[in-house]
PDB file of N, CA and C in Angstrom:
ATOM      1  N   UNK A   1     -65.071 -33.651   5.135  1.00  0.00           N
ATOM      2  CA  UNK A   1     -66.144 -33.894   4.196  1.00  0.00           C
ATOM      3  C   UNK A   1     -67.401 -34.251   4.989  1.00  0.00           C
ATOM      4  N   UNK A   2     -68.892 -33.526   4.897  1.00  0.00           N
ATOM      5  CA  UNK A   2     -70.007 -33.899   4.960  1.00  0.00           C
ATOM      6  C   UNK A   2     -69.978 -35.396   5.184  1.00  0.00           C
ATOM      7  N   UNK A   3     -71.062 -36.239   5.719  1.00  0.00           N
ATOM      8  CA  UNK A   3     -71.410 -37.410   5.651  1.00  0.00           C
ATOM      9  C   UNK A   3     -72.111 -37.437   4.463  1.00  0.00           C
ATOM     10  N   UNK A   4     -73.114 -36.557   4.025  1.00  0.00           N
ATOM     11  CA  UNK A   4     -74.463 -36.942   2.993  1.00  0.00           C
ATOM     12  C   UNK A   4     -73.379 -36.575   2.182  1.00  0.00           C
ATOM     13  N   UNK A   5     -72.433 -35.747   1.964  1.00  0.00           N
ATOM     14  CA  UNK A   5     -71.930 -35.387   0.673  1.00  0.00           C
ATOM     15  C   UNK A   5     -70.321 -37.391   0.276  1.00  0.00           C
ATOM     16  N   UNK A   6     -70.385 -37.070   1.352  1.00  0.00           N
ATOM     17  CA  UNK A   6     -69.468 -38.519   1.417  1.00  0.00           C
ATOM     18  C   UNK A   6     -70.198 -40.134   0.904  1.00  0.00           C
ATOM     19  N   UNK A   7     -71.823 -39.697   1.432  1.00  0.00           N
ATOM     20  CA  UNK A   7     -72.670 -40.627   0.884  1.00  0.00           C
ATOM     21  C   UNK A   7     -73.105 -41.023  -0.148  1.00  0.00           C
ATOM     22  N   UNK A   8     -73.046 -39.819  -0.710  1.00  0.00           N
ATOM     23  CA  UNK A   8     -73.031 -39.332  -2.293  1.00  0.00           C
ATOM     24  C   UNK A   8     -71.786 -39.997  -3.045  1.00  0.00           C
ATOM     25  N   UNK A   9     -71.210 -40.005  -2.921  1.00  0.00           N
ATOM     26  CA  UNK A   9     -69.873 -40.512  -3.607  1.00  0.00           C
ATOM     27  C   UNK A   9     -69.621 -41.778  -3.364  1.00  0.00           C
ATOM     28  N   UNK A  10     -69.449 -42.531  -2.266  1.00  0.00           N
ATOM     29  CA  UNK A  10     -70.265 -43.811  -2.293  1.00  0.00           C
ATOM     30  C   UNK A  10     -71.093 -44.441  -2.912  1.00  0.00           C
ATOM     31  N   UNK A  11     -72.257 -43.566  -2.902  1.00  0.00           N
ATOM     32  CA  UNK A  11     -73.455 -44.357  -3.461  1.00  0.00           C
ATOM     33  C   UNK A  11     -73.157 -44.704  -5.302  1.00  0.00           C
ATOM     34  N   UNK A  12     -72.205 -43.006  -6.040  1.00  0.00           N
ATOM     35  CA  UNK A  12     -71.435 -43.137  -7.650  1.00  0.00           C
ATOM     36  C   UNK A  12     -71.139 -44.131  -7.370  1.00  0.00           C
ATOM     37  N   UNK A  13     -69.941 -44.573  -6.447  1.00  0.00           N
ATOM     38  CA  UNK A  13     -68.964 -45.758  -6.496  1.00  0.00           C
ATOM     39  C   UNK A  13     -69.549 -47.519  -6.346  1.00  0.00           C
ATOM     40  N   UNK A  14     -70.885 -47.364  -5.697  1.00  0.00           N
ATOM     41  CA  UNK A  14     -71.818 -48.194  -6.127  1.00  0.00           C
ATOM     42  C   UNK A  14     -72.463 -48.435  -6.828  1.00  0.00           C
ATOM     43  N   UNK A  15     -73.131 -47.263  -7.794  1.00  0.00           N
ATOM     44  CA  UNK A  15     -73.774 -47.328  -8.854  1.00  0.00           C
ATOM     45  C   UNK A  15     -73.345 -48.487 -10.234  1.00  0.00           C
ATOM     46  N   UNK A  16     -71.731 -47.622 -10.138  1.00  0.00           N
ATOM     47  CA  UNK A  16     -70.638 -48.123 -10.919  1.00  0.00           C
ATOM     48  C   UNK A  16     -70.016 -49.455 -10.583  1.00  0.00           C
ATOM     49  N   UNK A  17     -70.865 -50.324  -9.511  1.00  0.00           N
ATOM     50  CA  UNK A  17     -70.299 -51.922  -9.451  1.00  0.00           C
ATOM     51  C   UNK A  17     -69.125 -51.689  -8.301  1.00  0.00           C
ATOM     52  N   UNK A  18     -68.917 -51.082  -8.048  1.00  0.00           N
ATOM     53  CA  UNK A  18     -67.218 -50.957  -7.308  1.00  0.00           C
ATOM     54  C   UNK A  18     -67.585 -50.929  -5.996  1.00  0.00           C
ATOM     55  N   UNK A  19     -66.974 -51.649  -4.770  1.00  0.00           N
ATOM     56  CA  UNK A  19     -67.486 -52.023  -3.195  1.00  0.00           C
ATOM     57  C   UNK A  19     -66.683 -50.914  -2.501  1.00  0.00           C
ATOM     58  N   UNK A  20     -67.249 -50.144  -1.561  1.00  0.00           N
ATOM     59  CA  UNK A  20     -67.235 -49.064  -1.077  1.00  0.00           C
ATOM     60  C   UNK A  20     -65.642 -49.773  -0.129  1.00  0.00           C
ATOM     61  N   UNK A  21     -64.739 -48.710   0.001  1.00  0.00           N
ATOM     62  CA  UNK A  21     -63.215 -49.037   0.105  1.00  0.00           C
ATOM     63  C   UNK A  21     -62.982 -47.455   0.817  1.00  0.00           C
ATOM     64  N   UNK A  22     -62.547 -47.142   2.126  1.00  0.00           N
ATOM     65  CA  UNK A  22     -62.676 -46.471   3.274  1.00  0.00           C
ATOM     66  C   UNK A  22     -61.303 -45.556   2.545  1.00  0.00           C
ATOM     67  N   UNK A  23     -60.197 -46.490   1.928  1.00  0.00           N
ATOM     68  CA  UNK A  23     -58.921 -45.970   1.779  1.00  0.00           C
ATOM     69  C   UNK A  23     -58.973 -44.806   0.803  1.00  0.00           C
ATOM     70  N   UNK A  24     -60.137 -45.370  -0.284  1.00  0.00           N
ATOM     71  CA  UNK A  24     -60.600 -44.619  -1.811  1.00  0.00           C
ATOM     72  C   UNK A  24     -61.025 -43.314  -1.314  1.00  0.00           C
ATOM     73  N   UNK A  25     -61.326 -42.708  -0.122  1.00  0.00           N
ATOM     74  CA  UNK A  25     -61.886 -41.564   0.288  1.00  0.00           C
ATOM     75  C   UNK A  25     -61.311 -40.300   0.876  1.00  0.00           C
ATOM     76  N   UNK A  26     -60.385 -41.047   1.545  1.00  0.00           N
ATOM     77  CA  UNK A  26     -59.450 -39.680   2.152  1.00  0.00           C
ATOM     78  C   UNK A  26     -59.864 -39.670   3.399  1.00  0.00           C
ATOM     79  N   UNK A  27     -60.619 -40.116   3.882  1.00  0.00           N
ATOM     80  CA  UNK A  27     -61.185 -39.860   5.385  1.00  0.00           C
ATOM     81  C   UNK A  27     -61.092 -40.611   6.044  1.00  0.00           C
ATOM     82  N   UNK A  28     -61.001 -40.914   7.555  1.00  0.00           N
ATOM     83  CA  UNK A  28     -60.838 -41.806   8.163  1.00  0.00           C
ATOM     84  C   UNK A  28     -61.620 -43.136   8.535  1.00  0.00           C
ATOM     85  N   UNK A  29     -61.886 -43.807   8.821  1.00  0.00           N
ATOM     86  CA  UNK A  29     -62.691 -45.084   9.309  1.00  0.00           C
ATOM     87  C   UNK A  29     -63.481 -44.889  10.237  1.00  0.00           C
ATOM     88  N   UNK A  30     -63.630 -43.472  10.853  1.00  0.00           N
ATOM     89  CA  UNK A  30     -64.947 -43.120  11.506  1.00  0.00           C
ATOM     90  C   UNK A  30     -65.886 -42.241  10.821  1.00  0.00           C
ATOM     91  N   UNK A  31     -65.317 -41.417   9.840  1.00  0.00           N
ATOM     92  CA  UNK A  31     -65.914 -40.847   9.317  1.00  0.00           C
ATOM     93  C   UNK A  31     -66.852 -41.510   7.736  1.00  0.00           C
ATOM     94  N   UNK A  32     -65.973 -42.465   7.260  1.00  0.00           N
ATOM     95  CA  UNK A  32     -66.649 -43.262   6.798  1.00  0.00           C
ATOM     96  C   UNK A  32     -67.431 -44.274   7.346  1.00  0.00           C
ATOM     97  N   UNK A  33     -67.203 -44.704   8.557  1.00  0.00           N
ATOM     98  CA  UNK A  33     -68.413 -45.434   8.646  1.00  0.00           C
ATOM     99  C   UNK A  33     -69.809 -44.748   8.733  1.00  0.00           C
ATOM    100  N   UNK A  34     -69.208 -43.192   9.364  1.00  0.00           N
ATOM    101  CA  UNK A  34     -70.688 -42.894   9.352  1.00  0.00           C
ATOM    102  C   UNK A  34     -71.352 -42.402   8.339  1.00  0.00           C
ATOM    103  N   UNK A  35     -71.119 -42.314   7.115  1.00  0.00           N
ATOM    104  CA  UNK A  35     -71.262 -42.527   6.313  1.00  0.00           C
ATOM    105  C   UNK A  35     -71.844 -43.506   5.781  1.00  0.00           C
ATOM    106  N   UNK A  36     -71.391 -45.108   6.233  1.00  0.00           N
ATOM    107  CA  UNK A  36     -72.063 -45.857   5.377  1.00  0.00           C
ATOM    108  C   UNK A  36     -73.628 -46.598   6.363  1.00  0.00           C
ATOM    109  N   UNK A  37     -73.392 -45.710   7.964  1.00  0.00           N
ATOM    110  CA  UNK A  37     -74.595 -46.230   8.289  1.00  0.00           C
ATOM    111  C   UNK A  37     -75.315 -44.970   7.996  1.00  0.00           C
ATOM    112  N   UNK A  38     -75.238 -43.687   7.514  1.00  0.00           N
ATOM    113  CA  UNK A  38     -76.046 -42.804   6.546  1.00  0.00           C
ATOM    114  C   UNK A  38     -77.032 -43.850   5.665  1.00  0.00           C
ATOM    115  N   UNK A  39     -76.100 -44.063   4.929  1.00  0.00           N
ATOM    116  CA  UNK A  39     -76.379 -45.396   3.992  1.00  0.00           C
ATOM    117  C   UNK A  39     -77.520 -46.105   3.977  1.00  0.00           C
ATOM    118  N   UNK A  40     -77.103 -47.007   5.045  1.00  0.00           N
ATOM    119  CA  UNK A  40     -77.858 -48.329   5.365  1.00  0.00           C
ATOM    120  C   UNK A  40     -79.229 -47.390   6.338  1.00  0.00           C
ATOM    121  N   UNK A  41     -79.019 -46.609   7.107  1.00  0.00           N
ATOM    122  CA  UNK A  41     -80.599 -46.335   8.059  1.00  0.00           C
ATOM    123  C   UNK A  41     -81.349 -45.316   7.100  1.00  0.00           C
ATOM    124  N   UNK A  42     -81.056 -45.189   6.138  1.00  0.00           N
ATOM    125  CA  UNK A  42     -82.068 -44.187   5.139  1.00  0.00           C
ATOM    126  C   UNK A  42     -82.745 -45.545   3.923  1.00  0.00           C
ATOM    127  N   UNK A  43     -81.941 -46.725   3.846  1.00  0.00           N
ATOM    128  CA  UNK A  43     -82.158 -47.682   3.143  1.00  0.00           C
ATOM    129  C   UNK A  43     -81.658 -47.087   1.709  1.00  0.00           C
ATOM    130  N   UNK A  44     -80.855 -46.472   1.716  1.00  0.00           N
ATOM    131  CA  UNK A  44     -79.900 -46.337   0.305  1.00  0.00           C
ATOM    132  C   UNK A  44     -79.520 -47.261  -0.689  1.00  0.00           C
ATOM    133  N   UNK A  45     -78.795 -48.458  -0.125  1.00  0.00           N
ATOM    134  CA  UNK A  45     -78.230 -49.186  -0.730  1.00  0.00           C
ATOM    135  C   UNK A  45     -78.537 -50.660   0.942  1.00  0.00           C
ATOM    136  N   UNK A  46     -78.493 -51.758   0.068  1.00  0.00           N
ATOM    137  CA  UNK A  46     -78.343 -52.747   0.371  1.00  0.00           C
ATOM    138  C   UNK A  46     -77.242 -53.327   0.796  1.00  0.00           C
ATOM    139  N   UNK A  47     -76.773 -54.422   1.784  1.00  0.00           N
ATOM    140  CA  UNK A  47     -75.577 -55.006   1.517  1.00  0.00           C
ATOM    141  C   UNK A  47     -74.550 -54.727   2.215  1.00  0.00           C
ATOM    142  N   UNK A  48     -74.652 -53.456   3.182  1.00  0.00           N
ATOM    143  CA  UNK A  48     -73.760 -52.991   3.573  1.00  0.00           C
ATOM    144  C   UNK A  48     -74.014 -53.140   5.496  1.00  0.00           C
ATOM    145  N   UNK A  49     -72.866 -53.129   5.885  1.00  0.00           N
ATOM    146  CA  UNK A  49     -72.538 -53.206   7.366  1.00  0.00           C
ATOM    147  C   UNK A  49     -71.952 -52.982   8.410  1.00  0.00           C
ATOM    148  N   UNK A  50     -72.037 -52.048   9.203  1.00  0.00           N
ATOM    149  CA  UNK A  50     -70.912 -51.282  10.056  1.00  0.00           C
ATOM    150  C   UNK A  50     -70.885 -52.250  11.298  1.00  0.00           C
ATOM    151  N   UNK A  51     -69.819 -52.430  11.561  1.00  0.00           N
ATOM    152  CA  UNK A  51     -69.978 -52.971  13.105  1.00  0.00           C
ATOM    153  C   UNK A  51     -69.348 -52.061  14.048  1.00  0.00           C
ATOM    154  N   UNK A  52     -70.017 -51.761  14.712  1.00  0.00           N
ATOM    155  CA  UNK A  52     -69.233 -50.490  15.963  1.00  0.00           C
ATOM    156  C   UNK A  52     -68.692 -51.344  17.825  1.00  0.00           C
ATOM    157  N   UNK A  53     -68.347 -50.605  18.527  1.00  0.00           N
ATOM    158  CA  UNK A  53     -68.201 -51.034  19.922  1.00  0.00           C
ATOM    159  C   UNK A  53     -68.921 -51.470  20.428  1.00  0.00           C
ATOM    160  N   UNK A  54     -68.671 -52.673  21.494  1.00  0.00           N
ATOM    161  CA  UNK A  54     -70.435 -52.900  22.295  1.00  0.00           C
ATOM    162  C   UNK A  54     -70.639 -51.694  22.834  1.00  0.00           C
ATOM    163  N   UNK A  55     -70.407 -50.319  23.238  1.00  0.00           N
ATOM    164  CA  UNK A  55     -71.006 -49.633  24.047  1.00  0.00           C
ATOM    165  C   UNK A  55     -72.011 -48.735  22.482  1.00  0.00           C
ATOM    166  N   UNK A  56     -71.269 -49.126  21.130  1.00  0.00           N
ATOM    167  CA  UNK A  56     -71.720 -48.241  20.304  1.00  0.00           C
ATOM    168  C   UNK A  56     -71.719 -47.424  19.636  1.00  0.00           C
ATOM    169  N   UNK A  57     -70.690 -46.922  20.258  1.00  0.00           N
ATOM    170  CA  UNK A  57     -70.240 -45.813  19.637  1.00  0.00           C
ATOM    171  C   UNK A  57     -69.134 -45.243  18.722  1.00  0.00           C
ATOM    172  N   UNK A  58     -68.179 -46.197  19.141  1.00  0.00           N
ATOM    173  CA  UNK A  58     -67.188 -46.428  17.690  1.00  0.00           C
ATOM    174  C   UNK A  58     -67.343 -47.107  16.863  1.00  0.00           C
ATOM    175  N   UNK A  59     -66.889 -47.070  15.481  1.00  0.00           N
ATOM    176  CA  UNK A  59     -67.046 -47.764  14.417  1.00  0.00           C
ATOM    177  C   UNK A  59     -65.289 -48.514  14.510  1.00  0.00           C
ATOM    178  N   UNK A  60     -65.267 -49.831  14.310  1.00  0.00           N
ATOM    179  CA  UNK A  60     -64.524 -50.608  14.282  1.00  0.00           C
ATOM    180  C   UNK A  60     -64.234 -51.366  12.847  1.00  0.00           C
ATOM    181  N   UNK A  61     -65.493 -51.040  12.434  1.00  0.00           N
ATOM    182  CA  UNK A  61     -65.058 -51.878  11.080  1.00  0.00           C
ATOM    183  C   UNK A  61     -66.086 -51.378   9.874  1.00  0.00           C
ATOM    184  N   UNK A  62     -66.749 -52.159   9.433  1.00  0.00           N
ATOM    185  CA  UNK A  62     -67.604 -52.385   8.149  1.00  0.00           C
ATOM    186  C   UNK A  62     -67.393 -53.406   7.059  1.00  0.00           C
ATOM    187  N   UNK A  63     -68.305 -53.922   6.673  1.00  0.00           N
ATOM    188  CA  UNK A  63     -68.057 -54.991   5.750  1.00  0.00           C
ATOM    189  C   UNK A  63     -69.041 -55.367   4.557  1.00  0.00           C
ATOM    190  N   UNK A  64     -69.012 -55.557   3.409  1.00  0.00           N
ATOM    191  CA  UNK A  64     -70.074 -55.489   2.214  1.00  0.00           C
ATOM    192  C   UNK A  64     -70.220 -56.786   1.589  1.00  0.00           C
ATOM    193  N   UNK A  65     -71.843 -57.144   1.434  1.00  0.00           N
ATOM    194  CA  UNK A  65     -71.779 -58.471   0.409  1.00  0.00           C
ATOM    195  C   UNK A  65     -71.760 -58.115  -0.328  1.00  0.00           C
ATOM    196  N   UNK A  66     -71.087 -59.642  -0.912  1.00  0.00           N
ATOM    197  CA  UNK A  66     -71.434 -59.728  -2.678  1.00  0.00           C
ATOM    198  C   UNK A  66     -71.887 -59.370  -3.082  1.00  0.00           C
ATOM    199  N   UNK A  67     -73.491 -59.180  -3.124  1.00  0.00           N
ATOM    200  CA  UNK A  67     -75.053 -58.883  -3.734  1.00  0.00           C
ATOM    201  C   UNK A  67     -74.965 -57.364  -3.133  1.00  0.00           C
ATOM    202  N   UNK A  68     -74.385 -56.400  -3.053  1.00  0.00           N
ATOM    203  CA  UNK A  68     -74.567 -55.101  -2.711  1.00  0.00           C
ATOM    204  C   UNK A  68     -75.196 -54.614  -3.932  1.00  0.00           C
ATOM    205  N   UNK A  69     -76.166 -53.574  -3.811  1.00  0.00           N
ATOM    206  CA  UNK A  69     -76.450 -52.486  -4.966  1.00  0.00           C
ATOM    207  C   UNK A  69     -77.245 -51.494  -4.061  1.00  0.00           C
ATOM    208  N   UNK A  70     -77.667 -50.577  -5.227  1.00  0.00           N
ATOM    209  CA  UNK A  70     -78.448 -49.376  -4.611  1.00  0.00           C
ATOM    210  C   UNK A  70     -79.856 -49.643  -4.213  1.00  0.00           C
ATOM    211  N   UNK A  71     -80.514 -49.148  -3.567  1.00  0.00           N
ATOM    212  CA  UNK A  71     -82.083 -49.403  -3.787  1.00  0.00           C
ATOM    213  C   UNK A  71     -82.732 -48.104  -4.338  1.00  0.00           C
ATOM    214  N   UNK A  72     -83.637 -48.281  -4.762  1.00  0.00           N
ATOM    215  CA  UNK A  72     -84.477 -47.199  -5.770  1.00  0.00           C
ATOM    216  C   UNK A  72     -84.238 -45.850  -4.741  1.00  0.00           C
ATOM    217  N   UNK A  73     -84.848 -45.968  -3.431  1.00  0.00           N
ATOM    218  CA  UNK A  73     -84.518 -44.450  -2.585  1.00  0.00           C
ATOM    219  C   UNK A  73     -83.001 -44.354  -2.939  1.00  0.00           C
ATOM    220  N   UNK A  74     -82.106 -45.231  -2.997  1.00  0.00           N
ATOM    221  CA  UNK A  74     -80.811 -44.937  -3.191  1.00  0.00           C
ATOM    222  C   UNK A  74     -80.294 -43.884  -4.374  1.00  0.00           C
ATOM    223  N   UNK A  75     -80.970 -44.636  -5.550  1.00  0.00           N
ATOM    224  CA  UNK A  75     -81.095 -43.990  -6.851  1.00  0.00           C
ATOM    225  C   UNK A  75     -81.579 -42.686  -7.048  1.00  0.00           C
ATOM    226  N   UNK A  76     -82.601 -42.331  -6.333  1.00  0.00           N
ATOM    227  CA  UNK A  76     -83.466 -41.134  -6.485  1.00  0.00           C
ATOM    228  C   UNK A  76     -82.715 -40.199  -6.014  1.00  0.00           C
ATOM    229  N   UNK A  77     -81.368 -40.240  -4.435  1.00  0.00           N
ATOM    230  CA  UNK A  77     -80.821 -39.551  -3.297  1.00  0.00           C
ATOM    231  C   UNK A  77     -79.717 -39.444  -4.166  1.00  0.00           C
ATOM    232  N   UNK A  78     -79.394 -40.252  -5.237  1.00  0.00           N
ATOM    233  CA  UNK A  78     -78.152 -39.821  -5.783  1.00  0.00           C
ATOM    234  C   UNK A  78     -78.174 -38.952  -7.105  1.00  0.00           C
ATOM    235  N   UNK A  79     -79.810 -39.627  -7.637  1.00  0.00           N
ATOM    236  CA  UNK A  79     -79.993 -38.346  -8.414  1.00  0.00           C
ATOM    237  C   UNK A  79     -80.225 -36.853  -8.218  1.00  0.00           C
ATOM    238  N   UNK A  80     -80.888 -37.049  -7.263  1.00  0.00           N
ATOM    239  CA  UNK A  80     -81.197 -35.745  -6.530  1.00  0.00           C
ATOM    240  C   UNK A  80     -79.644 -34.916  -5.906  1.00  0.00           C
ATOM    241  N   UNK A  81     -78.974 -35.210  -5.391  1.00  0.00           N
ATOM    242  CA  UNK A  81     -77.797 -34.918  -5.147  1.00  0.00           C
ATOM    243  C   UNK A  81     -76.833 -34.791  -5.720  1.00  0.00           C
ATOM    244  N   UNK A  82     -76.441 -35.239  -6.642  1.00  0.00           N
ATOM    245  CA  UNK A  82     -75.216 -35.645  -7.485  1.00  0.00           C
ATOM    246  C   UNK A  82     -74.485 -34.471  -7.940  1.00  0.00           C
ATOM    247  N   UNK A  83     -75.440 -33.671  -8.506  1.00  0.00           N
ATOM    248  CA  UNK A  83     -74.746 -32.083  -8.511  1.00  0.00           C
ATOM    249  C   UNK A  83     -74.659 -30.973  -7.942  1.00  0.00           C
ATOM    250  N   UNK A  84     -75.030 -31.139  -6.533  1.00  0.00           N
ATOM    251  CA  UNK A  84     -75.128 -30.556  -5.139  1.00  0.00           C
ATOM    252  C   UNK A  84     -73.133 -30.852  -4.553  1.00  0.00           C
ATOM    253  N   UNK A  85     -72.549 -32.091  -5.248  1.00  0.00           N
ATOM    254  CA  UNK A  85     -71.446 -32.071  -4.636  1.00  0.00           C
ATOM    255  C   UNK A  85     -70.560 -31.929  -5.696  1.00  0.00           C
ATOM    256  N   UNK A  86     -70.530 -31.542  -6.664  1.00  0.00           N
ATOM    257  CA  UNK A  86     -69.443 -30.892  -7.820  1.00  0.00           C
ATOM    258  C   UNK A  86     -69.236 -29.284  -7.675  1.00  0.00           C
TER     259      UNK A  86
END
């Protein structure tokens, strides 16, 4: 799966209140993370956090606050998209 198209589905699953969950996807924990720093360096959504290797380059984890939601560019990228991945 795409990252932007993976981002996309994320971002539904945020829309809808529900905290982005690596297992819910089918893909692995690298491929979702990059995904959710898609996310976070376009300023999509709020709240969200990858932590990778000190050298950087792997993703090791990720983790979401409480207070997560979309931000308006978030909203617009998912409107704009949303039927680009059906």
């Amino acid at each position: 799966m795409q990252v932007e198209k993976l981002a996309v589905n994320i971002l539904g699953n945020i829309k809808m209140g529900m905290k982005p969950d690596w297992n819910d996807y089918g893909v692995g924990l690298e491929k979702f993370g990059e995904a959710l720093q898609y996310i976070d360096s376009n300023n999509l959504a709020t709240g969200i956090n990858v932590k990778r290797t000190e050298a950087g380059k792997e993703i090791m984890g990720y983790f979401t606050d409480d207070d997560f939601s979309l931000t308006l560019p978030g909203m617009e990228f998912l409107e704009k998209n949303t039927f680009k991945t059906n």
